[in-house]
N, C-alpha and C. Protein backbone atom coordinates (compact mmCIF):
# COMPACT_ATOMS: atom_id res chain seq x y z
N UNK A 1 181.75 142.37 -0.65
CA UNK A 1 180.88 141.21 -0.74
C UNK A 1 179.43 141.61 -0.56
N UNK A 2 179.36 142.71 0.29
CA UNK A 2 177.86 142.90 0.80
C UNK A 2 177.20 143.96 -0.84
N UNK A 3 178.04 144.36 -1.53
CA UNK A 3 177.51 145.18 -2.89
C UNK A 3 176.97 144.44 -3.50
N UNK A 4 177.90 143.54 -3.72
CA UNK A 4 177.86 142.13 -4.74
C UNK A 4 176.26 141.29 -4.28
N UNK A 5 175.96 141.21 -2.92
CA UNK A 5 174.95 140.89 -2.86
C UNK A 5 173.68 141.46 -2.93
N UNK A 6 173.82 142.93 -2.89
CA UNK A 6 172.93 143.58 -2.99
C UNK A 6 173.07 143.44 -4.42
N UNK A 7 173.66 143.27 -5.62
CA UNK A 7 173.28 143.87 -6.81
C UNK A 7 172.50 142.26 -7.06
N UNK A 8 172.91 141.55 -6.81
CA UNK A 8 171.75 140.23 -6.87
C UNK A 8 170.50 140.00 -6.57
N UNK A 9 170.47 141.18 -5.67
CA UNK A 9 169.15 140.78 -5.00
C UNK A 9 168.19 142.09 -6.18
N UNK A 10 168.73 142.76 -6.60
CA UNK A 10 168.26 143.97 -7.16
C UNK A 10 167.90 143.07 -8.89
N UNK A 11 168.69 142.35 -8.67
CA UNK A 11 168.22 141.80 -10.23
C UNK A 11 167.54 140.52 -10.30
N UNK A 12 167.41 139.90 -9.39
CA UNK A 12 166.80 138.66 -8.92
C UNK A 12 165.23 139.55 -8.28
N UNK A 13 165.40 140.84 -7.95
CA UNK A 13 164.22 141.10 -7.90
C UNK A 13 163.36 141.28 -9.09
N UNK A 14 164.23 141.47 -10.27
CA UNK A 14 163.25 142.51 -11.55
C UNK A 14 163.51 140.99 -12.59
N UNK A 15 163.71 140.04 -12.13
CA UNK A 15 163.15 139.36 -12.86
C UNK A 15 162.17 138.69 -13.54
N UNK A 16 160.98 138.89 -13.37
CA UNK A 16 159.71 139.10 -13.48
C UNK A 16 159.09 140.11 -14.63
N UNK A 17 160.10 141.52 -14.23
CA UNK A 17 159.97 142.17 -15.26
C UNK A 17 161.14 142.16 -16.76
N UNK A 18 162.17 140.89 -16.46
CA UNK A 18 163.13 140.50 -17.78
C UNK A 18 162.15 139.72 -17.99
N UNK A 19 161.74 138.76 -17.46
CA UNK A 19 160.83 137.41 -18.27
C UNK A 19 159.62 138.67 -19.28
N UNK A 20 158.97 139.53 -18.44
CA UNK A 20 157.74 140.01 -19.61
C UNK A 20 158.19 140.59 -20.40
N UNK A 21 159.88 141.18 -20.35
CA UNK A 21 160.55 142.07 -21.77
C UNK A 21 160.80 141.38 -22.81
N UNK A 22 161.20 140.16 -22.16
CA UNK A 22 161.69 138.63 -23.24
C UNK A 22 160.09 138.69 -24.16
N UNK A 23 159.10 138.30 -23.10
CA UNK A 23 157.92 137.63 -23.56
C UNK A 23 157.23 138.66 -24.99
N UNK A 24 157.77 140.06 -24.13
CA UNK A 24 157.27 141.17 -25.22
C UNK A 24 158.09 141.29 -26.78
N UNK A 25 159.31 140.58 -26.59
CA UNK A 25 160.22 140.90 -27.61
C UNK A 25 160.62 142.30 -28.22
N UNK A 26 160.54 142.56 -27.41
CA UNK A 26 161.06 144.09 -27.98
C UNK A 26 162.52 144.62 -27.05
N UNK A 27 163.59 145.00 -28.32
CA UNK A 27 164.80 145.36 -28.10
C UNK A 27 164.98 146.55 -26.39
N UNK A 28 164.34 147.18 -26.42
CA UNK A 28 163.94 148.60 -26.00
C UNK A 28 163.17 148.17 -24.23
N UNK A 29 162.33 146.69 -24.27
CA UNK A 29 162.33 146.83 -22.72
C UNK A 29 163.33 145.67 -22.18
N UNK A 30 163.48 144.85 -23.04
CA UNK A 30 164.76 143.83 -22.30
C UNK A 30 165.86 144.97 -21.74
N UNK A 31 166.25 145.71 -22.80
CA UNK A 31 167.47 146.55 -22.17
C UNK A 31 167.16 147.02 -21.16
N UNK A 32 165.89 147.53 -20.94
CA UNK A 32 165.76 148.83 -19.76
C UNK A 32 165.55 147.83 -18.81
N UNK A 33 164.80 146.40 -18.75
CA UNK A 33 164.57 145.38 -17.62
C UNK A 33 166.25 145.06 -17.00
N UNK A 34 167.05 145.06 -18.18
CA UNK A 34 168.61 144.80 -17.51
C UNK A 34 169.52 146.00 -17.20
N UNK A 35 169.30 147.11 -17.60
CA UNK A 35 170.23 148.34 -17.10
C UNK A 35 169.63 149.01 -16.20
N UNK A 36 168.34 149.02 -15.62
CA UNK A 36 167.38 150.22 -14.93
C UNK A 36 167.74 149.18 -14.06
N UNK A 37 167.66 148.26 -13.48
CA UNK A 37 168.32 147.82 -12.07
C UNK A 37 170.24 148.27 -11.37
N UNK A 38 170.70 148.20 -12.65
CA UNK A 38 172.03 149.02 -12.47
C UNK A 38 171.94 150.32 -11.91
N UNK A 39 171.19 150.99 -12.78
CA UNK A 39 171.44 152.67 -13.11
C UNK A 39 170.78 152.53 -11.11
N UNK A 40 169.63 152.07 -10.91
CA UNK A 40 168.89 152.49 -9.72
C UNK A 40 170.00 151.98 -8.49
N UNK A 41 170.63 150.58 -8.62
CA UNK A 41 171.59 150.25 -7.61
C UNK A 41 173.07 151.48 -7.54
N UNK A 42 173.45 151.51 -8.87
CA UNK A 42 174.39 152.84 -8.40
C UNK A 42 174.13 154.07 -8.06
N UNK A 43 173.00 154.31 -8.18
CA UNK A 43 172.15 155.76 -7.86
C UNK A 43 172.01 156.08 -6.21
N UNK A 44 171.90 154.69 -5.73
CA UNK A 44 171.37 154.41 -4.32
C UNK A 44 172.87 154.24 -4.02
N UNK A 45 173.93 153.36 -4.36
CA UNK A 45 174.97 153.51 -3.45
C UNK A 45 175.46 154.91 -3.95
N UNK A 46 175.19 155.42 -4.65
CA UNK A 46 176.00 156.62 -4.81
C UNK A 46 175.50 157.44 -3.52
N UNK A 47 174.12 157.81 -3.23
CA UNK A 47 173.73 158.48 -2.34
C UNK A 47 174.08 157.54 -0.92
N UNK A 48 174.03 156.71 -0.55
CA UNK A 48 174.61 155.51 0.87
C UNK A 48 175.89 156.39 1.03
N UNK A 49 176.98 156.41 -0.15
CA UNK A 49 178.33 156.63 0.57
C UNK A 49 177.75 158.21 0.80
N UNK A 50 177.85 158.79 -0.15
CA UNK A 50 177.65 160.33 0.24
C UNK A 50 177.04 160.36 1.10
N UNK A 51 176.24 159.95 1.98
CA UNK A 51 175.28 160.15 3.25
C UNK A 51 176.29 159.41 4.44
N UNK A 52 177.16 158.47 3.89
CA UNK A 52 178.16 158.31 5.02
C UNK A 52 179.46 159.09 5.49
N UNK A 53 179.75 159.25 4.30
CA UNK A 53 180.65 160.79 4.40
C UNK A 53 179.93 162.13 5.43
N UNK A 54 179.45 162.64 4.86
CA UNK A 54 178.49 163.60 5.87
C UNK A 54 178.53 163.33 6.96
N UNK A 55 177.74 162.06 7.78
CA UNK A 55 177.37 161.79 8.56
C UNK A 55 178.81 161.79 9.51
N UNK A 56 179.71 160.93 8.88
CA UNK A 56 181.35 161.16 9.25
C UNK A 56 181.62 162.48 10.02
N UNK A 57 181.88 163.11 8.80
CA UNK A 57 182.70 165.17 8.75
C UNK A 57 181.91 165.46 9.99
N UNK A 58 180.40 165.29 10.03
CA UNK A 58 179.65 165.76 11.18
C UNK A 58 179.69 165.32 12.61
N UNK A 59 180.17 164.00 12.72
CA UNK A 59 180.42 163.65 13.87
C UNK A 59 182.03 163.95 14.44
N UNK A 60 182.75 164.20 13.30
CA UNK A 60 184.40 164.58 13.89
C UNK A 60 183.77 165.70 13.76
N UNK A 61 183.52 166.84 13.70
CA UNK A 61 182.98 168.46 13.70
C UNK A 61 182.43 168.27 15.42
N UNK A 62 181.65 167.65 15.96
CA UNK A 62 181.01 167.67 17.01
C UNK A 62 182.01 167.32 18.02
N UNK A 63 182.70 166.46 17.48
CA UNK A 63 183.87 165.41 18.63
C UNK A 63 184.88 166.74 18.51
N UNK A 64 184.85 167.49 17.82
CA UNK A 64 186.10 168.28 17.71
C UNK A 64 185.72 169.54 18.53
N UNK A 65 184.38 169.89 18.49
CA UNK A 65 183.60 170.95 19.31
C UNK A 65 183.75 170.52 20.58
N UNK A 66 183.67 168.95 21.11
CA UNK A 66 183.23 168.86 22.46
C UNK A 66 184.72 168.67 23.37
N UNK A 67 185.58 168.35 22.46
CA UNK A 67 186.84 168.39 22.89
C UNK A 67 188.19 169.63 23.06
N UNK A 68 187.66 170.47 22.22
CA UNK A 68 188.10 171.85 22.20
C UNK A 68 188.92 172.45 23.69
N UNK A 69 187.47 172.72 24.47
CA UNK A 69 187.53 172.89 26.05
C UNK A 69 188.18 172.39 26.64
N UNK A 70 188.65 171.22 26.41
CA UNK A 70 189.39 170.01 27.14
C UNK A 70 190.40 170.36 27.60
N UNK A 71 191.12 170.66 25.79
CA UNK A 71 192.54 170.58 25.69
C UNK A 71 192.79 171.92 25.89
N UNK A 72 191.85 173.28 26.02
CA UNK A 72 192.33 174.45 26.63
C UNK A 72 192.51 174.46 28.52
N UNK A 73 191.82 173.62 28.51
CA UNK A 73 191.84 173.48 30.22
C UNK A 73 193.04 172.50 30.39
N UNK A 74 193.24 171.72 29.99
CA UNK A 74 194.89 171.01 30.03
C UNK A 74 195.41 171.67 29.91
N UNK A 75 195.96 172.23 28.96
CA UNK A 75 197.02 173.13 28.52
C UNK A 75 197.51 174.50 29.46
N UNK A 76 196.26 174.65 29.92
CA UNK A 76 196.29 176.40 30.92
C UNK A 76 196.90 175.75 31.87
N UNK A 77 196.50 174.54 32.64
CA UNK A 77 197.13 174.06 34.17
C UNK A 77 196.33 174.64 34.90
N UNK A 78 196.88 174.28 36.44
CA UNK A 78 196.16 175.20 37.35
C UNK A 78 196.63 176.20 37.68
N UNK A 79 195.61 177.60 38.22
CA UNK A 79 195.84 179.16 38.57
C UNK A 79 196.35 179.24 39.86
């Protein structure tokens, strides 16, 4: 739901620039006024998830570093 609203807001923003492609009549900026908000919204979630992934791997990498010790000191018991 929250994509869906972002892609509204991304085209409800460039409307301004569909009204002057209309006004211009030319084939060539209507299109780009209606696909260059696409191309830029999937460009950006493309990079969002990939930056959430990362951010992910990196925090189980750290949780997995800080827990390491743990489970060798459990495991040994006491001397």
């Amino acid at each position: 739901m929250n994509d869906i609203k972002n892609i509204f807001i991304a085209w409800i923003s460039t409307s301004t620039s569909l009204f002057a492609a209309i006004e211009l009549k030319t084939v060539l900026a209507i299109i780009s006024a209606v696909v260059l908000p696409i191309v830029f919204f999937s460009i950006g979630k493309t990079v969002d998830v990939m930056l959430q992934i990362h951010m992910k791997r990196r925090e189980e990498a750290a949780r997995e570093i800080r827990e390491k010790p743990r489970k060798e000191i459990l495991t040994q018991g006491p001397k």
